[in-house]
PDB file of N, CA and C in Angstrom:
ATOM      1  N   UNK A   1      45.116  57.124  86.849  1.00  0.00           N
ATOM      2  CA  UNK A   1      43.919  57.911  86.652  1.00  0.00           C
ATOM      3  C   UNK A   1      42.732  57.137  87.207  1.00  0.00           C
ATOM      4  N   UNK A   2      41.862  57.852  87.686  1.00  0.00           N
ATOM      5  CA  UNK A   2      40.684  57.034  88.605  1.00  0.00           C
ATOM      6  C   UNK A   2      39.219  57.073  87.457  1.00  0.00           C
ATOM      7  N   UNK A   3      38.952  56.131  86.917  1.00  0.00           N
ATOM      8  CA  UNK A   3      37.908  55.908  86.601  1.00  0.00           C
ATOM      9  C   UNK A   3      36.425  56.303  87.809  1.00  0.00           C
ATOM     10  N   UNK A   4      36.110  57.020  87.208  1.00  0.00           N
ATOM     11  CA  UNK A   4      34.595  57.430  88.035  1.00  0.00           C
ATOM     12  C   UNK A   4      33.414  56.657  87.535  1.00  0.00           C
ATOM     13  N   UNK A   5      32.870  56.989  86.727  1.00  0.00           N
ATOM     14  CA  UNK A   5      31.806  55.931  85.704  1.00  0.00           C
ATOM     15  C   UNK A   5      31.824  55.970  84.088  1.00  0.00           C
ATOM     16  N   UNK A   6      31.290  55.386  83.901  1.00  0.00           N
ATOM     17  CA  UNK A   6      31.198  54.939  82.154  1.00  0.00           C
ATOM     18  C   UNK A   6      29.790  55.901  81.742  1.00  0.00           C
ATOM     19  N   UNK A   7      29.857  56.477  80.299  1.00  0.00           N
ATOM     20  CA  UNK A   7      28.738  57.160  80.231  1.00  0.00           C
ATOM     21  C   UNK A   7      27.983  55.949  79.327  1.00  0.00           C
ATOM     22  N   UNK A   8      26.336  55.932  79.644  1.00  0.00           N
ATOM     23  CA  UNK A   8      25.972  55.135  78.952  1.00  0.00           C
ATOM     24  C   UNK A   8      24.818  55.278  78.362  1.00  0.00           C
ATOM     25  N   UNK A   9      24.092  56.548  78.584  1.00  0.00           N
ATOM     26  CA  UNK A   9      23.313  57.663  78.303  1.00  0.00           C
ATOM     27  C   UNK A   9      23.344  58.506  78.444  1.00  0.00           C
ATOM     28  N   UNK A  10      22.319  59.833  77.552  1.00  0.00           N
ATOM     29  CA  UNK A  10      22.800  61.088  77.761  1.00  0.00           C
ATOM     30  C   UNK A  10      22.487  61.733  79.203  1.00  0.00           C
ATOM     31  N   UNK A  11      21.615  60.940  79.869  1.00  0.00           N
ATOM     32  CA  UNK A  11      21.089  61.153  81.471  1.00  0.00           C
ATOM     33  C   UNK A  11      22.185  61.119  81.704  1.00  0.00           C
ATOM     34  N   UNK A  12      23.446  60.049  81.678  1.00  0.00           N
ATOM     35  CA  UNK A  12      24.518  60.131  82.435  1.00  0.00           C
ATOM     36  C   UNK A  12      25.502  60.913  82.177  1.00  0.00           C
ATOM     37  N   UNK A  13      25.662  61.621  81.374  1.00  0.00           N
ATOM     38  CA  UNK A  13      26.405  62.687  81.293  1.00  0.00           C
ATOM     39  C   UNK A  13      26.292  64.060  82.146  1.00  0.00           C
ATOM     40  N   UNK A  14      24.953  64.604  82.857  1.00  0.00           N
ATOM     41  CA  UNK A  14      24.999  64.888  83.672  1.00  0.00           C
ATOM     42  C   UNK A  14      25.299  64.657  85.150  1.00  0.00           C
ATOM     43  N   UNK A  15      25.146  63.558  85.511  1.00  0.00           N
ATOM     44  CA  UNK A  15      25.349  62.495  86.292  1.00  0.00           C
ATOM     45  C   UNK A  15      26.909  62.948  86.610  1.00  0.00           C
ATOM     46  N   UNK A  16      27.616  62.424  85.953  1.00  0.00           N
ATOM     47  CA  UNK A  16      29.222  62.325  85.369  1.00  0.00           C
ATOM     48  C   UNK A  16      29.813  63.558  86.126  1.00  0.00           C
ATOM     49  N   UNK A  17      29.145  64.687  85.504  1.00  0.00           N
ATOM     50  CA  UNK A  17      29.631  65.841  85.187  1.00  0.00           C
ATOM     51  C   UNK A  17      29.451  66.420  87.141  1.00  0.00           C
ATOM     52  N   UNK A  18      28.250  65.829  87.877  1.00  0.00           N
ATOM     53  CA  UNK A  18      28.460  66.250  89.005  1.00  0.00           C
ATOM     54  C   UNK A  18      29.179  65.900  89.984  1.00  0.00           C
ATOM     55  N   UNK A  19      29.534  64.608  89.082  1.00  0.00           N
ATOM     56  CA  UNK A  19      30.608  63.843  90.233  1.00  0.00           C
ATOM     57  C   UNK A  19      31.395  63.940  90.572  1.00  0.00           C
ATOM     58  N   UNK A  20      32.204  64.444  89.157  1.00  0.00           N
ATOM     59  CA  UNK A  20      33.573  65.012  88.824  1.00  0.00           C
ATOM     60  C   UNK A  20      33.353  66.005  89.873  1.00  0.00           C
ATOM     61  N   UNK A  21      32.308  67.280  89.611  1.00  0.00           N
ATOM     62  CA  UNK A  21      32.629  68.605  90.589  1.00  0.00           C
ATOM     63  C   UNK A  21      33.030  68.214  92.346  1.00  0.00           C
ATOM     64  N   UNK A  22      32.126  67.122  92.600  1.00  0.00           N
ATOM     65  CA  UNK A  22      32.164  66.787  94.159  1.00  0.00           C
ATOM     66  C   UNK A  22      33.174  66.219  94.145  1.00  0.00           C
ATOM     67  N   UNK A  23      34.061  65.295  93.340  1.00  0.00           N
ATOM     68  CA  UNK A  23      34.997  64.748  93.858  1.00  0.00           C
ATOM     69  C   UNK A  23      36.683  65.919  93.572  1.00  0.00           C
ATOM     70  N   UNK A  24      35.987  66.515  92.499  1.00  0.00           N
ATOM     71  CA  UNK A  24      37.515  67.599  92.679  1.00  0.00           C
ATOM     72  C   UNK A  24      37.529  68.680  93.754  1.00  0.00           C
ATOM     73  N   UNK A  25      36.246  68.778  94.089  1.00  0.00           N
ATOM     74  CA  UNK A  25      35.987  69.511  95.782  1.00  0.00           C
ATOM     75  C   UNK A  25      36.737  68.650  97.155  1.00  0.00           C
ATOM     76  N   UNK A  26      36.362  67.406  96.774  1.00  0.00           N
ATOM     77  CA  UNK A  26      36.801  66.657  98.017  1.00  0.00           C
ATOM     78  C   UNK A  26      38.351  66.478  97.974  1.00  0.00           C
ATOM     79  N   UNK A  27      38.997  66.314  96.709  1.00  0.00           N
ATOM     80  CA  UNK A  27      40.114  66.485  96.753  1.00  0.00           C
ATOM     81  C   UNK A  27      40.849  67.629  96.693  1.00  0.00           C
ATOM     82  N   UNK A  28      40.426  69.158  96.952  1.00  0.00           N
ATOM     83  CA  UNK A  28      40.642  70.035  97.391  1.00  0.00           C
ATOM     84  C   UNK A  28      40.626  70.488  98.725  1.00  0.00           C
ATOM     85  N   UNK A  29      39.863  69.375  99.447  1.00  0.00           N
ATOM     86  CA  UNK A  29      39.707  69.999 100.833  1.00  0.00           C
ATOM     87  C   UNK A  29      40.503  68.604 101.535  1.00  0.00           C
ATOM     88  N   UNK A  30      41.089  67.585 100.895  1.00  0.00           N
ATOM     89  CA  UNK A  30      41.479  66.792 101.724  1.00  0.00           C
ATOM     90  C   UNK A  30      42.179  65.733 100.555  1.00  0.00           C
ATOM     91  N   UNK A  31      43.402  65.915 100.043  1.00  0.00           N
ATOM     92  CA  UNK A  31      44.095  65.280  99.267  1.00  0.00           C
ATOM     93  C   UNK A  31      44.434  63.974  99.792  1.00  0.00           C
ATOM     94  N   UNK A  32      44.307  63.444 100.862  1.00  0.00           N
ATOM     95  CA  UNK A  32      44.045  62.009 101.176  1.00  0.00           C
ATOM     96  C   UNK A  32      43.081  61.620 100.400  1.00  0.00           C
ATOM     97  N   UNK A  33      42.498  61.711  99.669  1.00  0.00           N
ATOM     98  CA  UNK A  33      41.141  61.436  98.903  1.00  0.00           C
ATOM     99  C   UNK A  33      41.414  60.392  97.330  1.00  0.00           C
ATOM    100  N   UNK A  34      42.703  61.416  97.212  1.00  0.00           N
ATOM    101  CA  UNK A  34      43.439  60.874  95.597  1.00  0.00           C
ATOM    102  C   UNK A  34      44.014  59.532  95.857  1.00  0.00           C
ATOM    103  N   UNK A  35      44.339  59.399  97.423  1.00  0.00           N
ATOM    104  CA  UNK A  35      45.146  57.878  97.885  1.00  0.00           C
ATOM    105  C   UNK A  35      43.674  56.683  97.591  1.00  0.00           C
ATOM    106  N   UNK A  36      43.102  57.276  98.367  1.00  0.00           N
ATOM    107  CA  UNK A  36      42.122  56.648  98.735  1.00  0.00           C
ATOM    108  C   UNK A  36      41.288  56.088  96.833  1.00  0.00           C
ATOM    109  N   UNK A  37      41.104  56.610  96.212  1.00  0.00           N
ATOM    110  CA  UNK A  37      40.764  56.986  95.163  1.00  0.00           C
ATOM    111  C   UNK A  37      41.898  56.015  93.738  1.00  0.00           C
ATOM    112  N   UNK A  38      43.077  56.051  94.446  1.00  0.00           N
ATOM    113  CA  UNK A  38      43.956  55.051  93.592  1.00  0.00           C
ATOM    114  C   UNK A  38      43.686  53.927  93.989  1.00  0.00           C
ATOM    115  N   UNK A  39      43.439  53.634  95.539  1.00  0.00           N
ATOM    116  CA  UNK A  39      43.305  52.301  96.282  1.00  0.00           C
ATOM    117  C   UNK A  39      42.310  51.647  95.159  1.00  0.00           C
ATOM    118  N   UNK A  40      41.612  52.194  95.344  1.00  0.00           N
ATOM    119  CA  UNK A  40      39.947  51.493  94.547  1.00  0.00           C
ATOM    120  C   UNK A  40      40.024  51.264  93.188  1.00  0.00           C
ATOM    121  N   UNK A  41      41.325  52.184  92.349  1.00  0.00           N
ATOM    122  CA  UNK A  41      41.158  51.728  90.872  1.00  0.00           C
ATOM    123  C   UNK A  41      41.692  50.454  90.883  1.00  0.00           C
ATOM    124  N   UNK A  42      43.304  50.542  91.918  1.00  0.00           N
ATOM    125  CA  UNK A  42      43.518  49.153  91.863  1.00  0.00           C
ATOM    126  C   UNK A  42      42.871  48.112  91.980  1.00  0.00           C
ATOM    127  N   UNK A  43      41.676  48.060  93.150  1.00  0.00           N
ATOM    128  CA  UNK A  43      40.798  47.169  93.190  1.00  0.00           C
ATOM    129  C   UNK A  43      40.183  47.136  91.953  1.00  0.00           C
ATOM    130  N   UNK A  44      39.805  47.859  91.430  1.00  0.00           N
ATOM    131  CA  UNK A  44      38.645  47.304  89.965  1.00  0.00           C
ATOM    132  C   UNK A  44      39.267  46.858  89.047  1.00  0.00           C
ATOM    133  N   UNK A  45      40.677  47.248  89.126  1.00  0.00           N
ATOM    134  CA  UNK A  45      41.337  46.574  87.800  1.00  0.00           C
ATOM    135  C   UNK A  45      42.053  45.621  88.168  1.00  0.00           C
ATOM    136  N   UNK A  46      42.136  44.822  89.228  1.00  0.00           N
ATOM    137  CA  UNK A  46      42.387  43.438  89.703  1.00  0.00           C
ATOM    138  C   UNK A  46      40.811  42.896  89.781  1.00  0.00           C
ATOM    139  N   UNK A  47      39.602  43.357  90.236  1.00  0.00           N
ATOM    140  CA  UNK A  47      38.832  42.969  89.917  1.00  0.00           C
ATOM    141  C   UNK A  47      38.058  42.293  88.061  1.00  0.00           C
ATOM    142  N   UNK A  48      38.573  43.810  87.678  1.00  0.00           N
ATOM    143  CA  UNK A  48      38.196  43.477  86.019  1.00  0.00           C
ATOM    144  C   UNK A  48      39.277  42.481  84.999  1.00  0.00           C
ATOM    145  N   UNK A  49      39.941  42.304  85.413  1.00  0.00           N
ATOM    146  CA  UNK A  49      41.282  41.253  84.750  1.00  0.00           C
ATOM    147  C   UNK A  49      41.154  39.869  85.293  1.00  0.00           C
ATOM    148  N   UNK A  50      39.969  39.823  86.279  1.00  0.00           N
ATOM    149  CA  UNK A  50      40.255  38.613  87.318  1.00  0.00           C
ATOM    150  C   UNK A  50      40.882  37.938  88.448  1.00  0.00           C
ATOM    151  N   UNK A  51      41.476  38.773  88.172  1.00  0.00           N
ATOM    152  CA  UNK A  51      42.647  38.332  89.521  1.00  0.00           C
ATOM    153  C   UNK A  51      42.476  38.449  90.458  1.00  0.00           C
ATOM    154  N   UNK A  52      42.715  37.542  91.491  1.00  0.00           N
ATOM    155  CA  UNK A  52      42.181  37.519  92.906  1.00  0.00           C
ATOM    156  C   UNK A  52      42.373  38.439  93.593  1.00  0.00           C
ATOM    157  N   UNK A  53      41.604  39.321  93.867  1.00  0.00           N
ATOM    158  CA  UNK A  53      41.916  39.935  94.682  1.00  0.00           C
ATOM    159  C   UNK A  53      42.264  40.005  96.381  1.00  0.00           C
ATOM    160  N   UNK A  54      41.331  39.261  96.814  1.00  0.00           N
ATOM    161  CA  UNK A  54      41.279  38.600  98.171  1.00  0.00           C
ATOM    162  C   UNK A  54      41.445  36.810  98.081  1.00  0.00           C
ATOM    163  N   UNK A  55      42.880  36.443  98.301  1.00  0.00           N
ATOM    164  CA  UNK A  55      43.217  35.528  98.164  1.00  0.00           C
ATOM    165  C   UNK A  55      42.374  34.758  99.160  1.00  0.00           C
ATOM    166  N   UNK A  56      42.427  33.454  99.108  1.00  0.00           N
ATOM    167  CA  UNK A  56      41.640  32.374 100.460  1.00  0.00           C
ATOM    168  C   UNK A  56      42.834  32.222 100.750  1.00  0.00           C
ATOM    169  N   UNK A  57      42.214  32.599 102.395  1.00  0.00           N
ATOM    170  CA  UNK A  57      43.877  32.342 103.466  1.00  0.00           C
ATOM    171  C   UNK A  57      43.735  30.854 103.275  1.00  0.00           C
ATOM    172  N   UNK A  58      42.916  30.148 103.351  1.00  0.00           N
ATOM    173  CA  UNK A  58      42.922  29.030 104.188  1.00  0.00           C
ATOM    174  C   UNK A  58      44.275  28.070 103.521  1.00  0.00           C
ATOM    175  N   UNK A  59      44.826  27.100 103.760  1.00  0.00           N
ATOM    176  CA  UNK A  59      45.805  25.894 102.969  1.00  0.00           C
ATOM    177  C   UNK A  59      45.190  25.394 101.647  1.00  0.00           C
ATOM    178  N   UNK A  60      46.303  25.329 100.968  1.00  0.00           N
ATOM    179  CA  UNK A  60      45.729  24.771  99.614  1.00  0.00           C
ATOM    180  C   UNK A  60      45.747  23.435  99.965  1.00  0.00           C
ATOM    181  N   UNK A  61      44.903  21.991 100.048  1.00  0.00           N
ATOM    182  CA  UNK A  61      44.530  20.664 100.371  1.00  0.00           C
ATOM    183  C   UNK A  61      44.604  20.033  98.821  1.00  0.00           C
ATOM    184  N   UNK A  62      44.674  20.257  97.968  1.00  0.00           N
ATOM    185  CA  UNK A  62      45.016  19.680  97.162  1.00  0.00           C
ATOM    186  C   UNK A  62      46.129  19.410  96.483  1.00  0.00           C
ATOM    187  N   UNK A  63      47.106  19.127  97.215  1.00  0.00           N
ATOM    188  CA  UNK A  63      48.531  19.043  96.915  1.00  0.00           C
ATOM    189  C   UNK A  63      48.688  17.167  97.778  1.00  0.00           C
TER     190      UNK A  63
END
């Protein structure tokens, strides 16, 4: 499931509510959207747990 935003006032509940409409539009007109859309949760929830997401290529030198 794709997290969109967090409500954190009642301003944002409208907010929310339009996002949802544009993004269930966009994924009506182009279901590549839902891929695209999982890509990014994964990112935030390797982001929010910590985990590296973008490893450093470079050699580990401390060995």
């Amino acid at each position: 499931m794709v997290r969109l935003a967090t409500v954190r006032e009642p301003a944002d509940t409208s907010l929310l509510s339009e996002a949802a409409t544009i993004y269930a539009a966009l994924v009506q007109r182009c279901p590549q959207v839902t891929v695209y859309a999982d890509r990014l949760a994964s990112m935030q929830n390797l982001l929010d747990t910590g985990k590296n997401a973008f490893p450093d290529p470079r050699p580990d030198d401390s060995k």
